[in-house]
Protein backbone atom coordinates (compact mmCIF):
# COMPACT_ATOMS: atom_id res chain seq x y z
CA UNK A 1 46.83 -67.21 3.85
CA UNK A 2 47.39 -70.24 1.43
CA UNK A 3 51.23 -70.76 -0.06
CA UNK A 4 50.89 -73.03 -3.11
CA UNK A 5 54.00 -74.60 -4.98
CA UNK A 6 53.32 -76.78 -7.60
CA UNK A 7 55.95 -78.52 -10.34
CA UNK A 8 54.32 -79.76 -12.77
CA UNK A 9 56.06 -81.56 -15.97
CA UNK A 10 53.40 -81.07 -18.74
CA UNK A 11 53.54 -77.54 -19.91
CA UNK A 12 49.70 -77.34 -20.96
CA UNK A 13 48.83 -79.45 -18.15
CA UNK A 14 50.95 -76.54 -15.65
CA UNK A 15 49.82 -73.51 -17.84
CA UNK A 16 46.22 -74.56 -16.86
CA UNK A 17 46.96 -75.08 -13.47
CA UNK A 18 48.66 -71.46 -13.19
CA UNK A 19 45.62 -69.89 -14.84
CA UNK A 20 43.56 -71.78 -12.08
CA UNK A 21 45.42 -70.80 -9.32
CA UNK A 22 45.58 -66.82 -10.92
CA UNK A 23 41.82 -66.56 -9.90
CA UNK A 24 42.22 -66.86 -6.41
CA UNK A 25 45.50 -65.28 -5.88
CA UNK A 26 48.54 -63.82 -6.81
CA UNK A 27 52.20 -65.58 -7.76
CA UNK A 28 54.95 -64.75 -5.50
CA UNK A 29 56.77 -66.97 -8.11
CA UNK A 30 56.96 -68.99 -11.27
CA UNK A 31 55.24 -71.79 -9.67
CA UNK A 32 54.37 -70.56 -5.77
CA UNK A 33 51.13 -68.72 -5.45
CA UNK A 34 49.82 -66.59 -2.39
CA UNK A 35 46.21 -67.01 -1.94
CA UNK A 36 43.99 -65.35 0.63
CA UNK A 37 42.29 -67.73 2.59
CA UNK A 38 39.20 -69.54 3.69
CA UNK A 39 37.07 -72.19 4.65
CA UNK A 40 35.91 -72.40 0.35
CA UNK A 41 38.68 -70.75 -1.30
CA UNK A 42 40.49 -73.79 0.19
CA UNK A 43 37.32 -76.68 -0.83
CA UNK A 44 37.43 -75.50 -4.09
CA UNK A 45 41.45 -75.48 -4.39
CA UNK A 46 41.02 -79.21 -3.20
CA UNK A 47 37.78 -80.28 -5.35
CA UNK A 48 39.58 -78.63 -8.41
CA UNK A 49 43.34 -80.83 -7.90
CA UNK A 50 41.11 -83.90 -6.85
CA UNK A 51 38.65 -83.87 -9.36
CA UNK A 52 40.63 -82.22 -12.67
CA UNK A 53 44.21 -82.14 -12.26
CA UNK A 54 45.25 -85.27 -10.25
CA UNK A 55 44.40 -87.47 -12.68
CA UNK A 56 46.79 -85.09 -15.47
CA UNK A 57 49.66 -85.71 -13.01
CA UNK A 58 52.64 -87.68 -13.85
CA UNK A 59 54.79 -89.61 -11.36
CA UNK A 60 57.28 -86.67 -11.01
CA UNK A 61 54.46 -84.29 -10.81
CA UNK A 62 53.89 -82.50 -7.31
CA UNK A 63 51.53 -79.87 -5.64
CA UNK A 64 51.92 -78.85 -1.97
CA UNK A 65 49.58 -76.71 -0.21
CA UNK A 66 50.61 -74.66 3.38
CA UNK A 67 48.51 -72.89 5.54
CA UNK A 68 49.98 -69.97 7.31
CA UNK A 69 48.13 -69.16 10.62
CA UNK A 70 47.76 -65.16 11.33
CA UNK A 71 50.37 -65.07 13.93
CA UNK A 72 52.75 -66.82 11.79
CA UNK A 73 52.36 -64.26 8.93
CA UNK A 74 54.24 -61.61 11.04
CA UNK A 75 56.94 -64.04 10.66
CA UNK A 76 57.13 -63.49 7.15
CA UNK A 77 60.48 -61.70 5.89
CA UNK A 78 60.62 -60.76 2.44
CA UNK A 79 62.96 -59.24 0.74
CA UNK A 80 63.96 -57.58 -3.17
CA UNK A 81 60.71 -57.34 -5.42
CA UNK A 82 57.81 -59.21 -2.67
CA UNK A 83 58.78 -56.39 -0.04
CA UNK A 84 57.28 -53.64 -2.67
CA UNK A 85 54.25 -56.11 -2.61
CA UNK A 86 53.02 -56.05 0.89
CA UNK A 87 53.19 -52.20 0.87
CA UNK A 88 50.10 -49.98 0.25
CA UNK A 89 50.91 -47.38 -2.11
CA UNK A 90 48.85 -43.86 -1.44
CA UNK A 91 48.24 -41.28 -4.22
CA UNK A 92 47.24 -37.52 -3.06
């Protein structure tokens, strides 16, 4: 799993960047995204901030990406709304 937390100062500049993210995962938050990952998911996360947004940036402007091992997603405590998130939901 990917965490990615961006603050970004232009609003078209972040709106795109949100959209972006949107196709290869889901936001936890305003600006923190949960992304399933691998090997390309993360290349093309990269490629697309090197190549597109990085140049957009402003001084102020930030974007981290974290990579949470397997083991350490057990570690994970959520609480209020993201608990409902990690549950499967079963219709009969």
């Amino acid at each position: 799993m990917l965490l990615v937390s961006y603050d970004i100062t232009n609003n078209k500049t972040r709106t795109k960047f949100a959209k972006f993210l949107k196709k290869y995962g889901r936001r936890l938050q305003y600006s923190v995204f949960e992304i399933k990952n691998s090997q390309r998911v993360l290349q093309n996360i990269l490629k697309e901030v090197e190549y597109l947004y990085k140049k957009k940036f402003e001084n102020t402007d930030s974007v981290v990406i974290i990579k949470i091992c397997k083991s350490c997603k057990k570690k994970i405590v959520r609480y209020g709304y993201a608990v409902n998130e990690e549950k499967e939901v079963v219709f009969f």
